[in-house]
PDB file of N, CA and C in Angstrom:
ATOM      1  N   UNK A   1      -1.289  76.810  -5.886  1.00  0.00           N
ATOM      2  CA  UNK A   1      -0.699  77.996  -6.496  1.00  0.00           C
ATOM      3  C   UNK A   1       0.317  78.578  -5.515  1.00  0.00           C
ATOM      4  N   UNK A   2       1.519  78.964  -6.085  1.00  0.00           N
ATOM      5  CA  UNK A   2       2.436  79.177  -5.178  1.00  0.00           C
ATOM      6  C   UNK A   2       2.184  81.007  -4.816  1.00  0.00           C
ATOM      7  N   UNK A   3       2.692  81.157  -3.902  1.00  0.00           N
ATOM      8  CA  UNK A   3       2.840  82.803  -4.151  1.00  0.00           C
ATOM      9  C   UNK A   3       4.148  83.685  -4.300  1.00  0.00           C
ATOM     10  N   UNK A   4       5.378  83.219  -4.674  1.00  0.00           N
ATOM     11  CA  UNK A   4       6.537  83.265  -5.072  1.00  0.00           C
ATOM     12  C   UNK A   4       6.439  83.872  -7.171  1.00  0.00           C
ATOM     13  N   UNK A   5       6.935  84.808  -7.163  1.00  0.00           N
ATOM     14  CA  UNK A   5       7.113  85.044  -8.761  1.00  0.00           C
ATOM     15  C   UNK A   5       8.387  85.354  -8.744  1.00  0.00           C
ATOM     16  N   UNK A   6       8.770  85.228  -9.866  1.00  0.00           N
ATOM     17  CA  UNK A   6      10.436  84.922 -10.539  1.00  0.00           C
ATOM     18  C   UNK A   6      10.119  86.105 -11.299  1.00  0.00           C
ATOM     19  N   UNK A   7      10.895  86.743 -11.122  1.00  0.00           N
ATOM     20  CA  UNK A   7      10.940  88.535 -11.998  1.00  0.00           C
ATOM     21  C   UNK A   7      13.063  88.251 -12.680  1.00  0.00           C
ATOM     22  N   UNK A   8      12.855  88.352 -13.721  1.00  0.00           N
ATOM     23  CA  UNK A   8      14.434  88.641 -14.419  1.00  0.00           C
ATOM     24  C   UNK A   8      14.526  89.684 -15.584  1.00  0.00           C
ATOM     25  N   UNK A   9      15.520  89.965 -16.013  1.00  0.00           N
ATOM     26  CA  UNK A   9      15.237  91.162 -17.092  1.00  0.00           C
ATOM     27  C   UNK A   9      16.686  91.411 -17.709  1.00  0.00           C
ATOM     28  N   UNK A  10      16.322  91.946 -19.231  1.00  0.00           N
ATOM     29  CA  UNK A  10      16.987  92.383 -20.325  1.00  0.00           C
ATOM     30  C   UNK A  10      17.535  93.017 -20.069  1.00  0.00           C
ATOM     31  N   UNK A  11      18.453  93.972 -21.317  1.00  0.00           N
ATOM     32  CA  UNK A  11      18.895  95.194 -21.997  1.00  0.00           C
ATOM     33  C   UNK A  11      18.175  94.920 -23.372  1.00  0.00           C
ATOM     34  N   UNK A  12      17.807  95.551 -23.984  1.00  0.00           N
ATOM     35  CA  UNK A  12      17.573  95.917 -25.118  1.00  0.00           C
ATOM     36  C   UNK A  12      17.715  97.327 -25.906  1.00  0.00           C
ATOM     37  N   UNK A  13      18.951  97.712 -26.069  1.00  0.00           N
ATOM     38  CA  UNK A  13      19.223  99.021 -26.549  1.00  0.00           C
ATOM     39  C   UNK A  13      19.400 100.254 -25.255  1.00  0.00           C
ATOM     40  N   UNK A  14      18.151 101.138 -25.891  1.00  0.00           N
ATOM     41  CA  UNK A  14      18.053 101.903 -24.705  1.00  0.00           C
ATOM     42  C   UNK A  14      16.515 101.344 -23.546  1.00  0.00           C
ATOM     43  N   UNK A  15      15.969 100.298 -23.941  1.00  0.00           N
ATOM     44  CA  UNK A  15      14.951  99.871 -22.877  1.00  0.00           C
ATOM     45  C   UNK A  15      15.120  98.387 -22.101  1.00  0.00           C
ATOM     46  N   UNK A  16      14.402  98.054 -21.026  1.00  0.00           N
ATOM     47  CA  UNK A  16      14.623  96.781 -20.234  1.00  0.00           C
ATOM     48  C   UNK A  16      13.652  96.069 -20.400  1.00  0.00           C
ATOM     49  N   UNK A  17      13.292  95.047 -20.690  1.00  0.00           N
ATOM     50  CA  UNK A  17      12.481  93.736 -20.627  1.00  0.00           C
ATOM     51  C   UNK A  17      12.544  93.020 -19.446  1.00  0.00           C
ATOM     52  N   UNK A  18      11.016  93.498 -18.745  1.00  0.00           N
ATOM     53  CA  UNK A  18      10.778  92.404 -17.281  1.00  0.00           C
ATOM     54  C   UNK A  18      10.299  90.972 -17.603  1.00  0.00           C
ATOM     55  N   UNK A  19      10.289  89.686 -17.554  1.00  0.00           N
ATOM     56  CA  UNK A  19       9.775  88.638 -17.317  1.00  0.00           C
ATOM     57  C   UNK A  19       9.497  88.427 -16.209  1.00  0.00           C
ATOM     58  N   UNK A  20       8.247  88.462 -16.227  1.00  0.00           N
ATOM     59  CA  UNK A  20       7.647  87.261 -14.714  1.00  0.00           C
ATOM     60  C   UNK A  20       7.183  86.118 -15.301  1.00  0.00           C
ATOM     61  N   UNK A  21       7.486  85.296 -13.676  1.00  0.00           N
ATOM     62  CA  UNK A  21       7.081  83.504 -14.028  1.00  0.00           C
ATOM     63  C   UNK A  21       6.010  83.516 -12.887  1.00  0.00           C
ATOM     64  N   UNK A  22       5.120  83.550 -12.609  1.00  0.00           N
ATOM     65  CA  UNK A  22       4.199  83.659 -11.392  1.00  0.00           C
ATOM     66  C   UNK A  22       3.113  84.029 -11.407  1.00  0.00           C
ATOM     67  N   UNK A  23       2.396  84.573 -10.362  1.00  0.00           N
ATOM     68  CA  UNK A  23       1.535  84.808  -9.572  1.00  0.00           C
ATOM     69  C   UNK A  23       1.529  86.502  -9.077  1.00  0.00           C
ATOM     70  N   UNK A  24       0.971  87.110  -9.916  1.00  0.00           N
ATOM     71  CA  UNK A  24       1.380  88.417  -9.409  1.00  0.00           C
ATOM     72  C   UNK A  24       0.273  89.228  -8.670  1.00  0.00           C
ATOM     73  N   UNK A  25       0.780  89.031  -6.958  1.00  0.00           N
ATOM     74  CA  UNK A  25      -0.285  89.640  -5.542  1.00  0.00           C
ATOM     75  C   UNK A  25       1.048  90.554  -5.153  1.00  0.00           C
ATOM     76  N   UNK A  26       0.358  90.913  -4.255  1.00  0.00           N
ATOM     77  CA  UNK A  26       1.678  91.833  -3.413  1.00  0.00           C
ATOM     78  C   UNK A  26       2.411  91.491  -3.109  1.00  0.00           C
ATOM     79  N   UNK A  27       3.130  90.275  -2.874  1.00  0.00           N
ATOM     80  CA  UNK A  27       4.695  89.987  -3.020  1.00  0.00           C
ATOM     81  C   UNK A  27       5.069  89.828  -4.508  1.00  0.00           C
ATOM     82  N   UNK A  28       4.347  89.350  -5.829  1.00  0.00           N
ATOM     83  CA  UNK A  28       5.320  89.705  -6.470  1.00  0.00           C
ATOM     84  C   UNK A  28       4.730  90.703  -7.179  1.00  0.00           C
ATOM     85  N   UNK A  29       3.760  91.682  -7.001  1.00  0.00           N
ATOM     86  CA  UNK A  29       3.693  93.133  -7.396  1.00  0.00           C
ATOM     87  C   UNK A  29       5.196  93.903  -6.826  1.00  0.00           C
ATOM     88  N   UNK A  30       5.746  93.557  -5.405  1.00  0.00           N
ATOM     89  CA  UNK A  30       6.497  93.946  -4.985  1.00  0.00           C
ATOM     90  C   UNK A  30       7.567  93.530  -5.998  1.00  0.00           C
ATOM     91  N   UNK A  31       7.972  92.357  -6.123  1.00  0.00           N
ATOM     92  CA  UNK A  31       8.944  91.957  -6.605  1.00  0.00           C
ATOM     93  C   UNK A  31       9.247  92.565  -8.117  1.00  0.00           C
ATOM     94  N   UNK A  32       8.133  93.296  -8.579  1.00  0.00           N
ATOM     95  CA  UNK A  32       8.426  93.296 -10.139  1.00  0.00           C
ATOM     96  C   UNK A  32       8.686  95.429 -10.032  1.00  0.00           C
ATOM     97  N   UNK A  33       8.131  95.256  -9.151  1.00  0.00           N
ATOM     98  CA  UNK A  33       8.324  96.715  -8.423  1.00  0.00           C
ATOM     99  C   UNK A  33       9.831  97.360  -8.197  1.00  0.00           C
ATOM    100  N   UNK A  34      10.482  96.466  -7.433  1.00  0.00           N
ATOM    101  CA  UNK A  34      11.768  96.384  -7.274  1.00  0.00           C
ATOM    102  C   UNK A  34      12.529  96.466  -8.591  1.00  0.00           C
ATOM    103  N   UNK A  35      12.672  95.686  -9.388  1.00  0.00           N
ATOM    104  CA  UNK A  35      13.442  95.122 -10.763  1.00  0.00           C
ATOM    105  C   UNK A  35      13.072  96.637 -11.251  1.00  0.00           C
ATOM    106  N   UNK A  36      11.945  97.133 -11.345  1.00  0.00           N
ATOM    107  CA  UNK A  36      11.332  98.410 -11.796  1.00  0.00           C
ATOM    108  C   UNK A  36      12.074  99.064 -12.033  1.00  0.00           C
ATOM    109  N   UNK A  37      11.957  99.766 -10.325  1.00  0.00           N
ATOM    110  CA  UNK A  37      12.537 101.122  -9.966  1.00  0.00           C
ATOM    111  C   UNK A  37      14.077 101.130  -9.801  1.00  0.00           C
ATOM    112  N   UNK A  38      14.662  99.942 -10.171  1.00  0.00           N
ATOM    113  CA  UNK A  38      16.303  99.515 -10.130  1.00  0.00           C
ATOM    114  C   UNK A  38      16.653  99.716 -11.503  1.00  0.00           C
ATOM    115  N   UNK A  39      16.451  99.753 -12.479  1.00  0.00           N
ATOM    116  CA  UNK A  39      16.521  99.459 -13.807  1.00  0.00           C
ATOM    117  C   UNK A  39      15.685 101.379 -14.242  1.00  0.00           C
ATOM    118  N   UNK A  40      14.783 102.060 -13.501  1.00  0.00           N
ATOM    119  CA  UNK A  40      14.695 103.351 -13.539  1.00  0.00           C
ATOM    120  C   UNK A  40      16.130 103.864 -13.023  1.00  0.00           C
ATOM    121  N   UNK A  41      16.653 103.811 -11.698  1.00  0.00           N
ATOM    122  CA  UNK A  41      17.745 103.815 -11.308  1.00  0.00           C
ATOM    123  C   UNK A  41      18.989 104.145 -11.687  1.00  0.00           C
ATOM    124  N   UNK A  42      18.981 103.082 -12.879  1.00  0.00           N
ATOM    125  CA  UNK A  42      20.054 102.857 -13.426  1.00  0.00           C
ATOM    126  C   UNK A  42      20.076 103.724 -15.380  1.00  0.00           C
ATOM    127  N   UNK A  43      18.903 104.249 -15.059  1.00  0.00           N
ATOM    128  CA  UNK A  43      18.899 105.239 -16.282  1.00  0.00           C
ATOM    129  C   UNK A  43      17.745 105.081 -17.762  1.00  0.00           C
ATOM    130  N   UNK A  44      17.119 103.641 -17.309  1.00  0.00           N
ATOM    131  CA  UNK A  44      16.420 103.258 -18.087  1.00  0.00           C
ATOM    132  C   UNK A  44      14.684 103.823 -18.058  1.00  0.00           C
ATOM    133  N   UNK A  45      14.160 104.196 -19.139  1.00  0.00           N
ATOM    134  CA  UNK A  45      13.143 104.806 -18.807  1.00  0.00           C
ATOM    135  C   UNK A  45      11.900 104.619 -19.786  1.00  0.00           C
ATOM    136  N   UNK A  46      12.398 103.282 -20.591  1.00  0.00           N
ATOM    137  CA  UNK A  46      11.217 102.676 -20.959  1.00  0.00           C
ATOM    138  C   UNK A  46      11.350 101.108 -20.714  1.00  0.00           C
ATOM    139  N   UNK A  47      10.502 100.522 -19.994  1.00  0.00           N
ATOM    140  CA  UNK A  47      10.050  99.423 -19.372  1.00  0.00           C
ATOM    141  C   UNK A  47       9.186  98.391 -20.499  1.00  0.00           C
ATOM    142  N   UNK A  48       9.612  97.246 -20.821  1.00  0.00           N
ATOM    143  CA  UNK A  48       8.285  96.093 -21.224  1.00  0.00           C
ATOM    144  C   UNK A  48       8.350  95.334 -20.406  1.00  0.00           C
ATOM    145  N   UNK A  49       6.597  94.662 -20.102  1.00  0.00           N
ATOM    146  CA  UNK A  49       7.032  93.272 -18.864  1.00  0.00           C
ATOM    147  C   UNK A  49       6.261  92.892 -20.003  1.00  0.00           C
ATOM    148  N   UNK A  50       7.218  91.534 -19.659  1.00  0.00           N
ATOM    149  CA  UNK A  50       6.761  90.492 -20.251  1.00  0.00           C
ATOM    150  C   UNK A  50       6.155  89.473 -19.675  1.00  0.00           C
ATOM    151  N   UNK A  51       4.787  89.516 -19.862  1.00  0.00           N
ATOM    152  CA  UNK A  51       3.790  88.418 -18.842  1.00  0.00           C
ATOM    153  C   UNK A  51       3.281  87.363 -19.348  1.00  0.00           C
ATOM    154  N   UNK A  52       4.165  86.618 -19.952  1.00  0.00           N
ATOM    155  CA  UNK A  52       3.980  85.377 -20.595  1.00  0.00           C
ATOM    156  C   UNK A  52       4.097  83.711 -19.658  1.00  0.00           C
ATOM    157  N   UNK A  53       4.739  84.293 -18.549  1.00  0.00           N
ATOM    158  CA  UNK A  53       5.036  83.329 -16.901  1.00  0.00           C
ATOM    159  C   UNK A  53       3.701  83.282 -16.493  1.00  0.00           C
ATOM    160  N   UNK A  54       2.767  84.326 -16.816  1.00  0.00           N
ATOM    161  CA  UNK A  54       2.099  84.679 -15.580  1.00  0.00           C
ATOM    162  C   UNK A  54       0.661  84.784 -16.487  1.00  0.00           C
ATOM    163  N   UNK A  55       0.142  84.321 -15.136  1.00  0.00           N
ATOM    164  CA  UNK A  55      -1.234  83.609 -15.542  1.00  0.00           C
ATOM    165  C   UNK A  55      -2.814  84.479 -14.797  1.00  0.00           C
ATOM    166  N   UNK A  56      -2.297  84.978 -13.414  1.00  0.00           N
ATOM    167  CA  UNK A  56      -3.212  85.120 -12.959  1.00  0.00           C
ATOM    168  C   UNK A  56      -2.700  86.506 -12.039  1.00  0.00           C
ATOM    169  N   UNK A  57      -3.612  88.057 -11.957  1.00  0.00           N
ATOM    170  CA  UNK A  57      -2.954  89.352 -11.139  1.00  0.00           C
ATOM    171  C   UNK A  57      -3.657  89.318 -10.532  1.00  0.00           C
ATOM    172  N   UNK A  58      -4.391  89.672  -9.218  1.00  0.00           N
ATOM    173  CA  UNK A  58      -4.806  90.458  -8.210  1.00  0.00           C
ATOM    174  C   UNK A  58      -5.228  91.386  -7.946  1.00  0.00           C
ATOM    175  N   UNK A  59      -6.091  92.114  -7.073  1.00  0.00           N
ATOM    176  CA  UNK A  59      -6.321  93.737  -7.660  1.00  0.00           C
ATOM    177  C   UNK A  59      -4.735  94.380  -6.796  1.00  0.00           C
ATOM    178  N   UNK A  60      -4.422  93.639  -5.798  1.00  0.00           N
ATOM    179  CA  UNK A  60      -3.158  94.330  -5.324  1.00  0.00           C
ATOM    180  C   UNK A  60      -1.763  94.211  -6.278  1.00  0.00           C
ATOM    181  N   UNK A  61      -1.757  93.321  -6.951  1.00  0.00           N
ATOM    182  CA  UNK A  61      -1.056  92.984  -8.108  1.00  0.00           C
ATOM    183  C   UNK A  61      -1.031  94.381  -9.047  1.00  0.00           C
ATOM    184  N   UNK A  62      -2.383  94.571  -9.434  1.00  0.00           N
ATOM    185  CA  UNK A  62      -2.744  95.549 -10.428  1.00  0.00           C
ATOM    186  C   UNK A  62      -2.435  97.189  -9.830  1.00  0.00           C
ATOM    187  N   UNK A  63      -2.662  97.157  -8.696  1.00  0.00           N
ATOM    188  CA  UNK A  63      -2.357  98.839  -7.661  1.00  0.00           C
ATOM    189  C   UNK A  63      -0.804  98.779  -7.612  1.00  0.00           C
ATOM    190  N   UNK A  64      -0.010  97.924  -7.895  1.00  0.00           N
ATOM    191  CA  UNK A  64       1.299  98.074  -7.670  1.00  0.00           C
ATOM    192  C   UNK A  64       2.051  98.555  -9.072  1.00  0.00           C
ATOM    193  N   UNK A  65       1.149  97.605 -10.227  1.00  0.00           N
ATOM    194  CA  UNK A  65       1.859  97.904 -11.419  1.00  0.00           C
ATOM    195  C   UNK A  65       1.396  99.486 -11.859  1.00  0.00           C
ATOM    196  N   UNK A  66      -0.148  99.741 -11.188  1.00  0.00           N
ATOM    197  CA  UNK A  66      -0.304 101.444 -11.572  1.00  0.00           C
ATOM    198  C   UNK A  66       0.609 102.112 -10.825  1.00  0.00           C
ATOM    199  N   UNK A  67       1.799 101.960  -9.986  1.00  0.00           N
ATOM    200  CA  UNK A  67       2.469 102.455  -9.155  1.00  0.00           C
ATOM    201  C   UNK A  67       3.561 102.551 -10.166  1.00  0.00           C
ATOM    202  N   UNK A  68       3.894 101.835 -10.506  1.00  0.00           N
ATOM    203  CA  UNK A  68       5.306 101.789 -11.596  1.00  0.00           C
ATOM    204  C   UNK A  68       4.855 102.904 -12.510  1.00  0.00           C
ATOM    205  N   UNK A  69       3.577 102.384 -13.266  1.00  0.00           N
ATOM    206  CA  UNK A  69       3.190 103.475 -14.340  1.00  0.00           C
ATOM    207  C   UNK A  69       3.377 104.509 -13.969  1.00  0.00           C
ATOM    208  N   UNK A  70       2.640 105.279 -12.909  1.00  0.00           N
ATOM    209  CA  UNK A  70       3.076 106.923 -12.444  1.00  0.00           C
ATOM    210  C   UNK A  70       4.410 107.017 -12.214  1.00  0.00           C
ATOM    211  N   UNK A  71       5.552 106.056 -11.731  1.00  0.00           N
ATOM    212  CA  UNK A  71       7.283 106.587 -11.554  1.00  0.00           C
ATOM    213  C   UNK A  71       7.160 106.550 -13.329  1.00  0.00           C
ATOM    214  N   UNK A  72       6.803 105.802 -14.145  1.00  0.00           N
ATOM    215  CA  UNK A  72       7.162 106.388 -15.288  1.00  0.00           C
ATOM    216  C   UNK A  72       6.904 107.407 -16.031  1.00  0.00           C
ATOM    217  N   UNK A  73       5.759 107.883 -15.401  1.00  0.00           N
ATOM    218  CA  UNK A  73       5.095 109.142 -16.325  1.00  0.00           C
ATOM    219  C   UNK A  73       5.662 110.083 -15.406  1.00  0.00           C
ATOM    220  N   UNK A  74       5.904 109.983 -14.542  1.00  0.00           N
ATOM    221  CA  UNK A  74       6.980 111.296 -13.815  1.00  0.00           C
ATOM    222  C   UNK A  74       8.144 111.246 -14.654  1.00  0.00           C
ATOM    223  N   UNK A  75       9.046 110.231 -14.685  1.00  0.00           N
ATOM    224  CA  UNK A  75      10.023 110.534 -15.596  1.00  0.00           C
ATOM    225  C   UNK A  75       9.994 110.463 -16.763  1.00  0.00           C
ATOM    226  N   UNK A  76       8.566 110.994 -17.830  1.00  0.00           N
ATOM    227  CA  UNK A  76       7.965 111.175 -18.747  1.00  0.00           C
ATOM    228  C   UNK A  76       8.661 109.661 -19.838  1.00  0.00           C
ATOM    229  N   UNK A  77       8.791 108.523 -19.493  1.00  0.00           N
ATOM    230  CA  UNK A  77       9.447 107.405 -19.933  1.00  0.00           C
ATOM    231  C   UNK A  77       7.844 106.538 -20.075  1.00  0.00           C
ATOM    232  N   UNK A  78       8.211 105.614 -21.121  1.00  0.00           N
ATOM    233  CA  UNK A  78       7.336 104.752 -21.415  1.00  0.00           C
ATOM    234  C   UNK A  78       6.969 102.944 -20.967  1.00  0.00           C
ATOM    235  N   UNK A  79       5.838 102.679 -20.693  1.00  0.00           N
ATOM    236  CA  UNK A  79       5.657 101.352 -19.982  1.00  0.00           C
ATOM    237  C   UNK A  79       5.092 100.700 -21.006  1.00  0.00           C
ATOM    238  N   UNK A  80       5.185  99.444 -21.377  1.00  0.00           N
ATOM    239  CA  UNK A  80       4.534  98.369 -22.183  1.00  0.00           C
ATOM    240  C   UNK A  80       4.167  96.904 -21.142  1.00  0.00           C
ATOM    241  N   UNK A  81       3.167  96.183 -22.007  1.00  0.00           N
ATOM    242  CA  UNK A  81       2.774  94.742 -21.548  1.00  0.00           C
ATOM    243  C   UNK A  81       3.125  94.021 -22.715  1.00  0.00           C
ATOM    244  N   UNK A  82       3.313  92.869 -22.094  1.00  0.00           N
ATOM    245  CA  UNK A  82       3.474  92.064 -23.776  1.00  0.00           C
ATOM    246  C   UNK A  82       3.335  90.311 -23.177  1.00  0.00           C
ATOM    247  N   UNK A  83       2.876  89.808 -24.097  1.00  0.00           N
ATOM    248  CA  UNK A  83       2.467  88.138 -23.994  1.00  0.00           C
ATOM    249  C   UNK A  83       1.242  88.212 -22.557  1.00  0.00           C
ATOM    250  N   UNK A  84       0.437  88.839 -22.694  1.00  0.00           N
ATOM    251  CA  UNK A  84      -0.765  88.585 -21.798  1.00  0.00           C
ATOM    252  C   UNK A  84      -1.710  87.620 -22.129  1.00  0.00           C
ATOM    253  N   UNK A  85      -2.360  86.756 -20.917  1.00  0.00           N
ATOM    254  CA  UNK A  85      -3.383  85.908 -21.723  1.00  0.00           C
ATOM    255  C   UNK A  85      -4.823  86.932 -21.603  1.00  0.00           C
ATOM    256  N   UNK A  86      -5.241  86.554 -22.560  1.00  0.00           N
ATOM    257  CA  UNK A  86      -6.561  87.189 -22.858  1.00  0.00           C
ATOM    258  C   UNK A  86      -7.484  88.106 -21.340  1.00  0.00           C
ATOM    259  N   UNK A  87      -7.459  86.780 -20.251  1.00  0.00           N
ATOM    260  CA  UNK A  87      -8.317  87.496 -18.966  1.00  0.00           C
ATOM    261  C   UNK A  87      -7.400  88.702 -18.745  1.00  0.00           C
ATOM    262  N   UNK A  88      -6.304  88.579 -18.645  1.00  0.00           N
ATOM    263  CA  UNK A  88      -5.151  89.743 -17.770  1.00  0.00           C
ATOM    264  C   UNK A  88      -5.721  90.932 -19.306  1.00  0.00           C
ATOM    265  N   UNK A  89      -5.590  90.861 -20.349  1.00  0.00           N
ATOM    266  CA  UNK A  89      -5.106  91.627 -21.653  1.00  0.00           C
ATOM    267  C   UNK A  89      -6.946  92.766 -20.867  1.00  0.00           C
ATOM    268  N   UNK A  90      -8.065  91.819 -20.923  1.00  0.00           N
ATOM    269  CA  UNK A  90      -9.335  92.351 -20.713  1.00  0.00           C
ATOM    270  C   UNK A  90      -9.105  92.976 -19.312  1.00  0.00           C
ATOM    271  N   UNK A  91      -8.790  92.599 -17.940  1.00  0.00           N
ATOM    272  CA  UNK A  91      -8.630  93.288 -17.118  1.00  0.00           C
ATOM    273  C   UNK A  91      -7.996  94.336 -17.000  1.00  0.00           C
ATOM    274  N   UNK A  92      -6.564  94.630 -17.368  1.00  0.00           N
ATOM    275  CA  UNK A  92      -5.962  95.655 -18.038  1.00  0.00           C
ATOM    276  C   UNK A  92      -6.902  96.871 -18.248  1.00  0.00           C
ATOM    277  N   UNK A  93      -7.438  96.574 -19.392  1.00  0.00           N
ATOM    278  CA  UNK A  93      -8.353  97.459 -20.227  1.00  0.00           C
ATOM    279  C   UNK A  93      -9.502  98.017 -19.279  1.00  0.00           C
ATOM    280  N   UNK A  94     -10.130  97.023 -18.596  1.00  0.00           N
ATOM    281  CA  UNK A  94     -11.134  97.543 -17.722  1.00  0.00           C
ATOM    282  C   UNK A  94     -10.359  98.466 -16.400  1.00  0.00           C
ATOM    283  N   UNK A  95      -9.682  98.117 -16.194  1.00  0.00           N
ATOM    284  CA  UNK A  95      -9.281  98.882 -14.927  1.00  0.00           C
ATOM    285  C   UNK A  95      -8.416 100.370 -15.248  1.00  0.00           C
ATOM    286  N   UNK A  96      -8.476 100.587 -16.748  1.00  0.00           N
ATOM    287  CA  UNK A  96      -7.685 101.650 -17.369  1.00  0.00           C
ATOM    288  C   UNK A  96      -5.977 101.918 -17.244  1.00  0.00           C
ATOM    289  N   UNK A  97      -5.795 100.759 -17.256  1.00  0.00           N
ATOM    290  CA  UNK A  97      -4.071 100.680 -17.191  1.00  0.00           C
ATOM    291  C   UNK A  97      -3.693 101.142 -18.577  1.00  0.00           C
ATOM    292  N   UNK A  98      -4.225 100.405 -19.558  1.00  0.00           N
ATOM    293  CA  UNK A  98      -4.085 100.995 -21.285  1.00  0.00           C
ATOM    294  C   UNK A  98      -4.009 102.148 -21.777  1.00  0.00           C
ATOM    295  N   UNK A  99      -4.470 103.314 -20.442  1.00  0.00           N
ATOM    296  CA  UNK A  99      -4.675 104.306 -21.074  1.00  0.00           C
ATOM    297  C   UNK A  99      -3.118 104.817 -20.697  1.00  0.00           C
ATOM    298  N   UNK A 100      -2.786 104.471 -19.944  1.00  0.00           N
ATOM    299  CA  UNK A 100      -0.579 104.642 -19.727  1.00  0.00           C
ATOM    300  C   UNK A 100       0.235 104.209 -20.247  1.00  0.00           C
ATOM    301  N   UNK A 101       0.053 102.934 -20.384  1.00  0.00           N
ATOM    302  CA  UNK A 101       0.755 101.635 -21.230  1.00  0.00           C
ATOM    303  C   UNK A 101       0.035 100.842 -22.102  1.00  0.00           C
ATOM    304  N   UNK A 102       1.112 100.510 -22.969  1.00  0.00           N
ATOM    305  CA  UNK A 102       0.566  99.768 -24.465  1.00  0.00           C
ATOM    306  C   UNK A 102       0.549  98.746 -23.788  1.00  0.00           C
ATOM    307  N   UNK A 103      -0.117  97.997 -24.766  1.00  0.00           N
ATOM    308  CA  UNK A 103      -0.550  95.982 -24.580  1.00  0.00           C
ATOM    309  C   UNK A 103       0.156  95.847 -25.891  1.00  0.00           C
ATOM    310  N   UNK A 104       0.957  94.697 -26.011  1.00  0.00           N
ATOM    311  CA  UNK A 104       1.629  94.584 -27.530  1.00  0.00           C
ATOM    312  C   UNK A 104       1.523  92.723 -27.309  1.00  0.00           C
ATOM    313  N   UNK A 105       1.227  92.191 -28.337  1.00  0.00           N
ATOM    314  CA  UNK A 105       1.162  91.255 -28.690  1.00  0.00           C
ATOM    315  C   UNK A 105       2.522  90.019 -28.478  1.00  0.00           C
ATOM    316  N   UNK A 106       3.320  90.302 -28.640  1.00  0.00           N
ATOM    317  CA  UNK A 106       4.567  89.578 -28.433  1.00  0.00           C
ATOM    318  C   UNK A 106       5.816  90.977 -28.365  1.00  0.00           C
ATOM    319  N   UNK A 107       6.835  90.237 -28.129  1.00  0.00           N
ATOM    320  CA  UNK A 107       7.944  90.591 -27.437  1.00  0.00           C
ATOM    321  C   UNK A 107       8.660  91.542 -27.976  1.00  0.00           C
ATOM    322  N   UNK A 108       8.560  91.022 -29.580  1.00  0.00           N
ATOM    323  CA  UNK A 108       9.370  92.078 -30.593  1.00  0.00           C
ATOM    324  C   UNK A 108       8.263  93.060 -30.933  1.00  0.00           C
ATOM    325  N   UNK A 109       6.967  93.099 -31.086  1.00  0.00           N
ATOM    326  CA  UNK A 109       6.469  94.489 -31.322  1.00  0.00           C
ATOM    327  C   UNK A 109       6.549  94.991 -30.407  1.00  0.00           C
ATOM    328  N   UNK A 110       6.988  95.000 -28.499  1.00  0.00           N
ATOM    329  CA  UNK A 110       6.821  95.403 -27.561  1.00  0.00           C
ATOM    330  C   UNK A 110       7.886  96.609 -27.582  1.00  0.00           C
ATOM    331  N   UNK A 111       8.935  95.676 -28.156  1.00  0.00           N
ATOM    332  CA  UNK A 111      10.501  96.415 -28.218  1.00  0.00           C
ATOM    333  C   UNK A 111      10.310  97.553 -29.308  1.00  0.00           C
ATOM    334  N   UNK A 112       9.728  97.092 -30.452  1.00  0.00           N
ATOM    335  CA  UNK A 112       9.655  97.688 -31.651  1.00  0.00           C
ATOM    336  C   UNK A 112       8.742  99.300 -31.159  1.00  0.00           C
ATOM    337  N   UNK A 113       7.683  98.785 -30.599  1.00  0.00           N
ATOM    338  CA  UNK A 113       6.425  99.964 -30.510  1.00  0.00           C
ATOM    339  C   UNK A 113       7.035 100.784 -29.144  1.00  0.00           C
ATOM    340  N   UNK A 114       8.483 100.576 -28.107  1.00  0.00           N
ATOM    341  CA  UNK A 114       8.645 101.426 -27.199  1.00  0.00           C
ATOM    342  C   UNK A 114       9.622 102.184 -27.447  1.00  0.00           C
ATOM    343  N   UNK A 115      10.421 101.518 -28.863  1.00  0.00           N
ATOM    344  CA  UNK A 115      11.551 101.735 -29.034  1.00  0.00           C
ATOM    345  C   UNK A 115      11.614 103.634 -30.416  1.00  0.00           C
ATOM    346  N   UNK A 116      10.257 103.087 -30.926  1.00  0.00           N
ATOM    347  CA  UNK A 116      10.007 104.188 -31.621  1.00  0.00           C
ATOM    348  C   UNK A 116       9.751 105.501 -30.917  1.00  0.00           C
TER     349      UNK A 116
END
């Protein structure tokens, strides 16, 4: 397993679409961190990642993405997940990330349900 993740990203209207391809620990919690708060930056203030690359998080993985969540609820802007496999979708839930950000099934309800 490598520890390298590939983070790239959208426009979609007024929100950004993250893709990761990886492994998400604290380098690429970092990495998706970055793309984040660059794309907050730049005016955008609702976020989907799309975790359809990515197979397996970390609990440091998971403390980084609750890090994003609070820059978004400061700038009262919205966070989504979308294409999770089932373990990540259940961990999520247990660790209370859900209660900040939606889990959406694929890509277009992600857009659809942040966009409303």
């Amino acid at each position: 397993m490598t520890d390298t993740l590939k983070v790239t990203s959208r426009h979609v209207g007024e929100l950004a679409v993250i893709y990761t391809e990886g492994y998400i620990n604290n380098q690429g919690g970092e990495e998706i961190a970055k793309a984040a708060y660059q794309l907050i930056e730049e005016g955008r203030k609702k976020l989907l990642l799309n975790l359809e690359g990515t197979k397996i998080v970390n609990s440091i993985g998971i403390s980084i993405l609750i890090e994003i969540i609070e820059r978004i609820l400061e700038i009262e802007g919205k966070l989504g997940f979308c294409r999770l496999t089932p373990t990540i979708s259940k961990t999520f839930h247990i660790m209370g990330l859900t209660q900040y950000a939606s889990i959406y099934a694929d890509e277009e309800s992600g857009i659809e349900g942040l966009s409303g």
